[in-house]
C-alpha atoms as a PDB file:
ATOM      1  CA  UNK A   1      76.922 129.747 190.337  1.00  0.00           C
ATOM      2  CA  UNK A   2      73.856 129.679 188.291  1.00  0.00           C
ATOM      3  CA  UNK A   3      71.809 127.097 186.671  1.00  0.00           C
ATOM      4  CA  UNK A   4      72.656 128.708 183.074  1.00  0.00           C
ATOM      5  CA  UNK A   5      76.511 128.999 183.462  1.00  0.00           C
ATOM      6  CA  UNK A   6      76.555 124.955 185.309  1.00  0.00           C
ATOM      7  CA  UNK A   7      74.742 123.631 181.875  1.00  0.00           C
ATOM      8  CA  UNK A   8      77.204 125.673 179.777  1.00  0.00           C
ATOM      9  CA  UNK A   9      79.718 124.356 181.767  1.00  0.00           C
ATOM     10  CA  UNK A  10      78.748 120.860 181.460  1.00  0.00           C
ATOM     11  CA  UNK A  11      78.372 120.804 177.498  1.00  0.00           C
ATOM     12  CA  UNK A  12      81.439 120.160 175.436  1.00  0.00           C
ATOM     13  CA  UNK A  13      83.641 122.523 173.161  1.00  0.00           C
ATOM     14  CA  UNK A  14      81.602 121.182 169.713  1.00  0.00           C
ATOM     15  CA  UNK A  15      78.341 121.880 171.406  1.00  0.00           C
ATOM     16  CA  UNK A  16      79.310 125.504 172.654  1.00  0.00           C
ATOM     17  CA  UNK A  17      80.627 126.178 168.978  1.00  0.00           C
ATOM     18  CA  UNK A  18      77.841 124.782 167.478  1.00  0.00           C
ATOM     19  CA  UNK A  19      75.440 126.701 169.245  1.00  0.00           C
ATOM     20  CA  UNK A  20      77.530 129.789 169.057  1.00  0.00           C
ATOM     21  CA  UNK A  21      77.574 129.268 165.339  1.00  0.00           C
ATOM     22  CA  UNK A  22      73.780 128.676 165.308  1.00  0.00           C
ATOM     23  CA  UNK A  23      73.124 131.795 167.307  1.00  0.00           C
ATOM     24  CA  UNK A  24      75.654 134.185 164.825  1.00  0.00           C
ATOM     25  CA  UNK A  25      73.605 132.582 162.060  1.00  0.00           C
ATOM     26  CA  UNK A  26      70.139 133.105 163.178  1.00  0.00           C
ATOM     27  CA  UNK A  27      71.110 137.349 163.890  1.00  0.00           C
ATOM     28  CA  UNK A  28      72.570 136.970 160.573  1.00  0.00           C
ATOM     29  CA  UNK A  29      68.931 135.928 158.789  1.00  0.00           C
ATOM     30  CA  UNK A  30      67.194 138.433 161.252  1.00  0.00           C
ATOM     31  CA  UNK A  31      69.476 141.186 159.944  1.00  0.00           C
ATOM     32  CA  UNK A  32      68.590 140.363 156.042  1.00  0.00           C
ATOM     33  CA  UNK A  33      65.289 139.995 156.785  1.00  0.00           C
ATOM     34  CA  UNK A  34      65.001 143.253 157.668  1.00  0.00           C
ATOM     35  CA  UNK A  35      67.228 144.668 155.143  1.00  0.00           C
ATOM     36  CA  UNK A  36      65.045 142.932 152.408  1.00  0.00           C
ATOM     37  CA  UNK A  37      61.593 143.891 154.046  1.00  0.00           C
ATOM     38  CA  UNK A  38      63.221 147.898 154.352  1.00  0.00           C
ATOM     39  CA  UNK A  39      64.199 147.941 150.441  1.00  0.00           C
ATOM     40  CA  UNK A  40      61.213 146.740 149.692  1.00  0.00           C
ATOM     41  CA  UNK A  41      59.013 149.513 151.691  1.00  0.00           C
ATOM     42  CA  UNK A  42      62.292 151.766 149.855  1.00  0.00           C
ATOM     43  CA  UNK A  43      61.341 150.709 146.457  1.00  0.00           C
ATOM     44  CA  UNK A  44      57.712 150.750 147.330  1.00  0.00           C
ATOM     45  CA  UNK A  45      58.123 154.408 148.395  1.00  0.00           C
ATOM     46  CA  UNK A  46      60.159 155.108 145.492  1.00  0.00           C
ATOM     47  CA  UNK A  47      57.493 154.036 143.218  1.00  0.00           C
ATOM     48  CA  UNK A  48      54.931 156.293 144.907  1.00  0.00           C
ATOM     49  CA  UNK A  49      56.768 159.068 144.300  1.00  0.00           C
ATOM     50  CA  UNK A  50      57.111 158.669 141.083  1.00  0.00           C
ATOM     51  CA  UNK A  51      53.653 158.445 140.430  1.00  0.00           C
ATOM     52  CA  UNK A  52      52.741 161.461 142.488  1.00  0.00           C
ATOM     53  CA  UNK A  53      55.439 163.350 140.185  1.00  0.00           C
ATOM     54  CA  UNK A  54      53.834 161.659 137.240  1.00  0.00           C
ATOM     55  CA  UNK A  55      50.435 162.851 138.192  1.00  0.00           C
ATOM     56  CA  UNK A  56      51.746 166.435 139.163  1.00  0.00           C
ATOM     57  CA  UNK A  57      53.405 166.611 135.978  1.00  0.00           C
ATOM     58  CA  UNK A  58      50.159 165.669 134.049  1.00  0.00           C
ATOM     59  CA  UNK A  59      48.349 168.438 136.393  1.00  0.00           C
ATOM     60  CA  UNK A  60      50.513 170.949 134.968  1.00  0.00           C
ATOM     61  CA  UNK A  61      50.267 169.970 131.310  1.00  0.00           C
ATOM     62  CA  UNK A  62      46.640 170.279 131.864  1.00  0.00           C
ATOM     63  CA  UNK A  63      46.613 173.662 133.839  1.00  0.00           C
ATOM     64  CA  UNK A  64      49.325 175.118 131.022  1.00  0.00           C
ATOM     65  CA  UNK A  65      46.973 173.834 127.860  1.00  0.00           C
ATOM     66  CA  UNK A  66      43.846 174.924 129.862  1.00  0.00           C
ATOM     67  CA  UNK A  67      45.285 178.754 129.715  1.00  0.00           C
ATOM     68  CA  UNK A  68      46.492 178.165 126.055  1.00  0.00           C
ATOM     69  CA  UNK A  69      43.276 177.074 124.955  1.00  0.00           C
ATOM     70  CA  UNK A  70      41.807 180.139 126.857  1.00  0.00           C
ATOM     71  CA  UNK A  71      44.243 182.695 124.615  1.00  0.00           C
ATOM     72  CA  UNK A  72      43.876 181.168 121.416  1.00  0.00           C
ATOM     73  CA  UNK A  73      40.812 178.684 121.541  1.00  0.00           C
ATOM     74  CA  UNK A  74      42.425 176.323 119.520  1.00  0.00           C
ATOM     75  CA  UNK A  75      41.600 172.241 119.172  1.00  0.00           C
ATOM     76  CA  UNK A  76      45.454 171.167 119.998  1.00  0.00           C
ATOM     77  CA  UNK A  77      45.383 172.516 123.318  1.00  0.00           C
ATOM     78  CA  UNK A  78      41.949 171.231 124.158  1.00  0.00           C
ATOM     79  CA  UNK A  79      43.304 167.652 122.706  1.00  0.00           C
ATOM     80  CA  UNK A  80      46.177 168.168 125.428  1.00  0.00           C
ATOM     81  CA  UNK A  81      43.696 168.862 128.133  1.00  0.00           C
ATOM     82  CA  UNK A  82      42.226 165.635 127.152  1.00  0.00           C
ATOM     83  CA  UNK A  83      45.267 163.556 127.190  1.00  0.00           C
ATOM     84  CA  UNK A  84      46.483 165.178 130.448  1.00  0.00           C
ATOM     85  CA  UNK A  85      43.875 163.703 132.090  1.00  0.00           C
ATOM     86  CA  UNK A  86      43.525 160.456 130.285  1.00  0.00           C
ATOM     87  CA  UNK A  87      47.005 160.162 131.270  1.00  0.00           C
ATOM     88  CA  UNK A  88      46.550 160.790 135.097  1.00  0.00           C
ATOM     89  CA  UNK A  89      43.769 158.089 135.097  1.00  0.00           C
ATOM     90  CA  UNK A  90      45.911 155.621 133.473  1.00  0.00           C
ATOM     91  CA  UNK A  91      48.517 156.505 136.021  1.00  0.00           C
ATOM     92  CA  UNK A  92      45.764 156.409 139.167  1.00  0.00           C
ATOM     93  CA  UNK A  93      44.729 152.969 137.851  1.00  0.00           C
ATOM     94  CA  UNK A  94      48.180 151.100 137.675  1.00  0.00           C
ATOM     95  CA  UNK A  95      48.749 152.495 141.226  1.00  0.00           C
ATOM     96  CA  UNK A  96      48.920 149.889 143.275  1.00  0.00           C
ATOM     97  CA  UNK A  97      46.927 151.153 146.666  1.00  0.00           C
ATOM     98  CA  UNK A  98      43.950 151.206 145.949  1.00  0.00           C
ATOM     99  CA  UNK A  99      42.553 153.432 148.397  1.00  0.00           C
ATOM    100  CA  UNK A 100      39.746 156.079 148.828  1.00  0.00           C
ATOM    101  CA  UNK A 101      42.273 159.003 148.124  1.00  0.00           C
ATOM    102  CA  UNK A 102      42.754 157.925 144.628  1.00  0.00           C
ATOM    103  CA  UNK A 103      39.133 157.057 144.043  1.00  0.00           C
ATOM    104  CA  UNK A 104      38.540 160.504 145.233  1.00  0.00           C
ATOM    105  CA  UNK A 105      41.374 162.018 142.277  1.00  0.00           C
ATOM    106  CA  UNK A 106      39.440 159.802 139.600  1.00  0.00           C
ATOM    107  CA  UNK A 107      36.537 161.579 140.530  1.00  0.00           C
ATOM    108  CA  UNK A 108      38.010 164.805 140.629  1.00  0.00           C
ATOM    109  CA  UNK A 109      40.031 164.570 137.276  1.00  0.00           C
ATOM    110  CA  UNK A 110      36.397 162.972 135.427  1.00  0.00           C
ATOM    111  CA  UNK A 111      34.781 166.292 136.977  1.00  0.00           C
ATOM    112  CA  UNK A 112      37.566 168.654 136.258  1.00  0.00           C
ATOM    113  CA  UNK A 113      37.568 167.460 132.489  1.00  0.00           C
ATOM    114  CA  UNK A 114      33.756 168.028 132.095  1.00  0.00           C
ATOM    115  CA  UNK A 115      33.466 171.466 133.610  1.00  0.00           C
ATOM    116  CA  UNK A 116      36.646 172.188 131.182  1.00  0.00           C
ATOM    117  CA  UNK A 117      34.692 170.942 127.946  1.00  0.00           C
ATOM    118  CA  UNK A 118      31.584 172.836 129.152  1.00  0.00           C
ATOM    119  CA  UNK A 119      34.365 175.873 130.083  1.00  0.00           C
ATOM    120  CA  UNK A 120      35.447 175.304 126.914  1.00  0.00           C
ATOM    121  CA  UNK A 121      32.278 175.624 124.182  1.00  0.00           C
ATOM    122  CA  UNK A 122      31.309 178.317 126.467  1.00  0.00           C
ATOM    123  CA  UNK A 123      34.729 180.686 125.627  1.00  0.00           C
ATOM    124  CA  UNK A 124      33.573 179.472 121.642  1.00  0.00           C
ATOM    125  CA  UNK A 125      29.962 180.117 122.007  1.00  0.00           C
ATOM    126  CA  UNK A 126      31.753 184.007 123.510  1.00  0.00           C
ATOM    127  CA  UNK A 127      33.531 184.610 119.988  1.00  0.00           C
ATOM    128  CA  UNK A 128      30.923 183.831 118.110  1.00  0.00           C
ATOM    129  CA  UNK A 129      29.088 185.875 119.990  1.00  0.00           C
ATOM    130  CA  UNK A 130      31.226 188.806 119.807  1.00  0.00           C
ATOM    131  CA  UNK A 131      31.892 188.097 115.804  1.00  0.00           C
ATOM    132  CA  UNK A 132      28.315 187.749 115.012  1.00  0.00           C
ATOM    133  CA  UNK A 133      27.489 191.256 116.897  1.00  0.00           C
ATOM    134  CA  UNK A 134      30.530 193.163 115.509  1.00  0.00           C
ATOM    135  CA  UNK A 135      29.012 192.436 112.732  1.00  0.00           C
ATOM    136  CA  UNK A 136      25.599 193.394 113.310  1.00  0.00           C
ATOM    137  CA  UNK A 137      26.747 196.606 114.506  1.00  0.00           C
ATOM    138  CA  UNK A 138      28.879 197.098 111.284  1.00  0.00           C
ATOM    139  CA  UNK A 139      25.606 196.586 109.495  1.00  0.00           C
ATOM    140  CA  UNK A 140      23.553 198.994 111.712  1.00  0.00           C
ATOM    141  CA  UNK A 141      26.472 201.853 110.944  1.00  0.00           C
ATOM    142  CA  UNK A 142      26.691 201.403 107.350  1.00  0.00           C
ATOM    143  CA  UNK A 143      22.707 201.860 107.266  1.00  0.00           C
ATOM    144  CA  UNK A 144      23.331 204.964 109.448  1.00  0.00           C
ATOM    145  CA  UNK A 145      25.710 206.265 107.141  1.00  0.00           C
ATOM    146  CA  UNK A 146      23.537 205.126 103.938  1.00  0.00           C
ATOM    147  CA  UNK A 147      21.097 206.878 105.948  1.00  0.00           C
ATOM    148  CA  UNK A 148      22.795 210.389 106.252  1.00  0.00           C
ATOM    149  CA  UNK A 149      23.939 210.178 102.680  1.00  0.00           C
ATOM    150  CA  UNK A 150      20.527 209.796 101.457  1.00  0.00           C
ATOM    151  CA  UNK A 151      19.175 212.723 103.590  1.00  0.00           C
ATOM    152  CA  UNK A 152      22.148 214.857 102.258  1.00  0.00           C
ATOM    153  CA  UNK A 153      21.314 214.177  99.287  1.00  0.00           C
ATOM    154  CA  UNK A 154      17.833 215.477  99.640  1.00  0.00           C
ATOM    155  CA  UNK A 155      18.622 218.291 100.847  1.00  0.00           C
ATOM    156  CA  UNK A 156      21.296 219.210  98.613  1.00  0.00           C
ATOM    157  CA  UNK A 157      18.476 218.584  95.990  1.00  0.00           C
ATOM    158  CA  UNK A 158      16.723 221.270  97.698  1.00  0.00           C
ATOM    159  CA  UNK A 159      19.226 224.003  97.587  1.00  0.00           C
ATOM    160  CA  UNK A 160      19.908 222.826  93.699  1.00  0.00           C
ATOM    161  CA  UNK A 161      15.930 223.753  93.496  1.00  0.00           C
ATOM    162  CA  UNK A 162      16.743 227.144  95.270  1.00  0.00           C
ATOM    163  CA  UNK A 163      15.075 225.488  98.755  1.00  0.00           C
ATOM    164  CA  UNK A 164      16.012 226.027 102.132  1.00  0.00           C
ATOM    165  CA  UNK A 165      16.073 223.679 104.291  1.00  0.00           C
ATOM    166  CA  UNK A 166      13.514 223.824 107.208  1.00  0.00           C
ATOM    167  CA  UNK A 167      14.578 223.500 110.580  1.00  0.00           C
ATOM    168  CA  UNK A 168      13.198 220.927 111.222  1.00  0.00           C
ATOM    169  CA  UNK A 169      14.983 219.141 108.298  1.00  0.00           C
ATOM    170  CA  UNK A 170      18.088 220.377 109.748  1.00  0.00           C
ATOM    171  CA  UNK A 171      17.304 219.248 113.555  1.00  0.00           C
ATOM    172  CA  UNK A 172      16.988 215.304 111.739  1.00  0.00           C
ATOM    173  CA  UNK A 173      19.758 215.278 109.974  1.00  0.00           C
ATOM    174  CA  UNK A 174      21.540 216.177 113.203  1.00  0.00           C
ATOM    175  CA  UNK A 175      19.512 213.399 115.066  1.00  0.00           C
ATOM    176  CA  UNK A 176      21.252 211.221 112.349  1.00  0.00           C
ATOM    177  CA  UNK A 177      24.482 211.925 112.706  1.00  0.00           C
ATOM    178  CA  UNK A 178      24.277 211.699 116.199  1.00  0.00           C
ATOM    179  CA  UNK A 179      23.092 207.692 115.557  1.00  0.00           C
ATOM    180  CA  UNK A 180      26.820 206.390 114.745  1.00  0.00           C
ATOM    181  CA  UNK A 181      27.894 208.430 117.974  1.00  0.00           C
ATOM    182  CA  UNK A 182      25.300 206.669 119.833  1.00  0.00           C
ATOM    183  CA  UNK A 183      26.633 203.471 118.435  1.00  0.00           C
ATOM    184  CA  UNK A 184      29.672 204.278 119.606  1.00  0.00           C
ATOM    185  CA  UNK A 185      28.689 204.524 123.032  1.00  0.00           C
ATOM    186  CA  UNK A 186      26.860 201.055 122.851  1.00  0.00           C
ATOM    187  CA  UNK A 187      30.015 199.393 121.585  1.00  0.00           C
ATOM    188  CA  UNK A 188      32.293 200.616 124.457  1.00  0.00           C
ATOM    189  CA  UNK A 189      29.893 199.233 126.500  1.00  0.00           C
ATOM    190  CA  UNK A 190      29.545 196.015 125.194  1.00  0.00           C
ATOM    191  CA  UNK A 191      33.674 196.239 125.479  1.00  0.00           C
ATOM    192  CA  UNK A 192      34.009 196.921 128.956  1.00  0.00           C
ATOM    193  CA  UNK A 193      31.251 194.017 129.645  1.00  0.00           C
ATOM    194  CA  UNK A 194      33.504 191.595 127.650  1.00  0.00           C
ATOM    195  CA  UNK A 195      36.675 192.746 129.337  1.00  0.00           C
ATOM    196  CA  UNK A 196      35.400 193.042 132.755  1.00  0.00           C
ATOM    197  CA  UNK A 197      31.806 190.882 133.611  1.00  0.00           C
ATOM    198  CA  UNK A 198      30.806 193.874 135.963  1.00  0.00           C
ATOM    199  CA  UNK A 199      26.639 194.457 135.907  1.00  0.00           C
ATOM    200  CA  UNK A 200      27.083 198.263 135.581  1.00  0.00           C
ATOM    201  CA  UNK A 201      28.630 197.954 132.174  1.00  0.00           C
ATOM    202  CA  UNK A 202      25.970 195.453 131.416  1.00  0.00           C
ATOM    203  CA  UNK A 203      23.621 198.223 132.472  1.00  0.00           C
ATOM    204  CA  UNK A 204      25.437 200.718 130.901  1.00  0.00           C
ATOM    205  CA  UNK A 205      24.986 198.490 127.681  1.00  0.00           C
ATOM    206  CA  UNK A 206      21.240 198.053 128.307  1.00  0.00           C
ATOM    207  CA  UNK A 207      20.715 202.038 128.547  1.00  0.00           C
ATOM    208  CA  UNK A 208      23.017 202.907 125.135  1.00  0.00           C
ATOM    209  CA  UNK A 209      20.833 200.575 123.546  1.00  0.00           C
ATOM    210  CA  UNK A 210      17.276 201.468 124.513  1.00  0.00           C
ATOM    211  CA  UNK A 211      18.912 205.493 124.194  1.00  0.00           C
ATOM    212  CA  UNK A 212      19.950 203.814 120.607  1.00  0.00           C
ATOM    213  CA  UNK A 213      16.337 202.436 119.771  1.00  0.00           C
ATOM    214  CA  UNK A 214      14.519 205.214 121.239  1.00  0.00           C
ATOM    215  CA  UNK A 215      16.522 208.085 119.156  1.00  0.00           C
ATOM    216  CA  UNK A 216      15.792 205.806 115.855  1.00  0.00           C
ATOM    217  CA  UNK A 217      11.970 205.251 116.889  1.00  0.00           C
ATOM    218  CA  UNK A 218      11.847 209.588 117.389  1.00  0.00           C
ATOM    219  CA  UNK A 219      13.365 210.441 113.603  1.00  0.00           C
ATOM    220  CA  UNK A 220      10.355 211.108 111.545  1.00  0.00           C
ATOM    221  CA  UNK A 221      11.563 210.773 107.781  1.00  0.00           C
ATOM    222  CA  UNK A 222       9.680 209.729 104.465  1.00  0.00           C
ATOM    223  CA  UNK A 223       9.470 206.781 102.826  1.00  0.00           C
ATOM    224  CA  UNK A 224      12.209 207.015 100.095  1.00  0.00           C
ATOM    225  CA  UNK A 225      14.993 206.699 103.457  1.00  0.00           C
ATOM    226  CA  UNK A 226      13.041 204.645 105.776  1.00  0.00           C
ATOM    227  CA  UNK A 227      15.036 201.521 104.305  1.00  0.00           C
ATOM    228  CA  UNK A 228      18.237 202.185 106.182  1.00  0.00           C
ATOM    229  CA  UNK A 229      16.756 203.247 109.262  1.00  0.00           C
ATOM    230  CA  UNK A 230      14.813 199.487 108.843  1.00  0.00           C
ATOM    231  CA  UNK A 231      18.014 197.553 107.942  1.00  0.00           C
ATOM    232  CA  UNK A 232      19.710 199.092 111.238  1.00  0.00           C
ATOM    233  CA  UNK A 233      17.112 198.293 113.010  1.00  0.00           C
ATOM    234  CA  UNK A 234      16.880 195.243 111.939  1.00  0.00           C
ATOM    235  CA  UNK A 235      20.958 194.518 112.697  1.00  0.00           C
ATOM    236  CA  UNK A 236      19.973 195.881 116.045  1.00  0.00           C
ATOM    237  CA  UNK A 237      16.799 193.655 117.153  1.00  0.00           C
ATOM    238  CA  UNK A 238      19.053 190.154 117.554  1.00  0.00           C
ATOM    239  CA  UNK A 239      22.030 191.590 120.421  1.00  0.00           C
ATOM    240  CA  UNK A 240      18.985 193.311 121.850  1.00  0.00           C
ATOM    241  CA  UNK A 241      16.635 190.338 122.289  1.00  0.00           C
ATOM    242  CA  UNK A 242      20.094 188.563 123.357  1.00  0.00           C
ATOM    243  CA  UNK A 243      20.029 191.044 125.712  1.00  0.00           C
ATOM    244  CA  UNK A 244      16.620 190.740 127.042  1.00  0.00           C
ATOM    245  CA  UNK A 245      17.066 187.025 127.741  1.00  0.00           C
ATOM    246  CA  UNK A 246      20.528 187.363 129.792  1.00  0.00           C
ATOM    247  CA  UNK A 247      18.646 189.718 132.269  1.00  0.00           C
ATOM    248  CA  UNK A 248      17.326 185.907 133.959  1.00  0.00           C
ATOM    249  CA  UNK A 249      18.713 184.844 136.823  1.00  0.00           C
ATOM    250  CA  UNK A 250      21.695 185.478 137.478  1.00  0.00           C
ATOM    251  CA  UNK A 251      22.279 187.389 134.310  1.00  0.00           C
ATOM    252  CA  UNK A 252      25.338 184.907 133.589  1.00  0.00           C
ATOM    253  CA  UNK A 253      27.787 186.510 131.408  1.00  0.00           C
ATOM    254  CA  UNK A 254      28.517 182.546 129.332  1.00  0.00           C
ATOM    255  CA  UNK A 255      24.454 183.265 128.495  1.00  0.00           C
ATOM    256  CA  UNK A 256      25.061 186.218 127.109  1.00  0.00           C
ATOM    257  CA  UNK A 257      27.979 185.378 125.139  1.00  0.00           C
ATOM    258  CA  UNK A 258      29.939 188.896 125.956  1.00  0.00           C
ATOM    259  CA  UNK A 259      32.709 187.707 128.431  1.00  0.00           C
ATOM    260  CA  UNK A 260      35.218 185.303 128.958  1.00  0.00           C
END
């Protein structure tokens, strides 16, 4: 017999009870410890998770206003960019864990929101852009027609004088009408550019619009229509010199103002 069972044998009933008792009881607190300590790292999870759907939830809101704003450029879906992200910091600074992952999301989210603002008056800067040189070519084709009205004119002034026209008249009012064509053409380009951000319609745009100048600069007219021809000229000179400066490096299409 051993040691263990002779000093068990030796103690009375009370003792044996007492220590069975003392023994059932101390499993008993081990057991609830461990209960409480696993619902606590339960709840603890529990609240993580709801902050990471919280913050993927904001992420969303954000990503859905950032492509609103892009359709319509309007101020309430920039404001919910804004609050998106305001949001997610508020939610990355009650979070209780501190740790280098979150500083790293702060970071991201500040840098996210300031390449979206600069995104953002960059898209504007586009449609004003595009508005102001619609309607600087509208300008430049009402001159051109202005322009072949008022060489009409002359020559039907001619023919009321029993004058034919010379060829050569005839060969410049040709070269005229052929201006709004040409305008044409440098409009389609500009389109495509604005559409697509490939450099071949950018060159494409450059050579419609030196073709453009170049046919203006070769009509040889007098003074009472040279007017017009000036006031398309002039409607022309600002998208060109726009032009000139976008061919930097890079030739970024935000510079230029022509794509989104």
């Amino acid at each position: 017999m051993s040691v263990f069972s002779r000093v068990l044998g030796n103690l009375s009933v009370g003792t044996k009870l007492s220590l069975g008792f003392g023994l059932v009881l101390l499993f008993t607190l081990g057991v609830a410890v461990t209960a409480f300590h696993s619902l606590g790292v339960l709840q603890a999870r529990s609240e993580q998770s709801r902050v990471e759907a919280s913050i993927k939830t904001l992420i969303l809101q954000a990503r859905i206003a950032e492509k609103e704003f892009a359709l319509s450029l309007a101020s309430q879906p920039m404001q919910q960019v804004r609050g998106a992200i305001d949001g997610l910091s508020r939610q990355l600074d009650l979070g209780r864990d501190d740790s280098a992952g979150q500083a790293a999301m702060r970071s991201v989210a500040s840098v996210y929101l300031e390449q979206f603002l600069g995104h953002a008056d960059s898209l504007r800067q586009a449609r004003e852009a595009r508005l102001r040189m619609q309607a600087l070519a509208q300008t430049a084709g009402d001159s051109f027609t202005l322009l072949f009205l008022d060489h009409l004119d002359a020559l039907n002034a001619q023919l009321e004088q029993d004058i034919s026209p010379s060829i050569e008249q005839m060969v410049v009012l040709e070269q005229i009408a052929t201006l709004r064509d040409k305008l044409v053409t440098l409009r389609d380009s500009e389109l495509y550019y604005s559409l697509d951000g490939e450099e071949r319609y950018r060159d494409d745009w450059e050579m419609s619009m030196t073709d453009l100048l170049s046919a203006m600069q070769a009509l040889d007219l007098g003074d009472q229509v040279q007017t017009s021809l000036k006031g398309a000229r002039n409607a022309l000179d600002e998208p060109n010199r726009a032009g000139q400066r976008a061919a930097g490096p890079g030739r970024s299409a935000a510079d230029t103002g022509y794509c989104e």
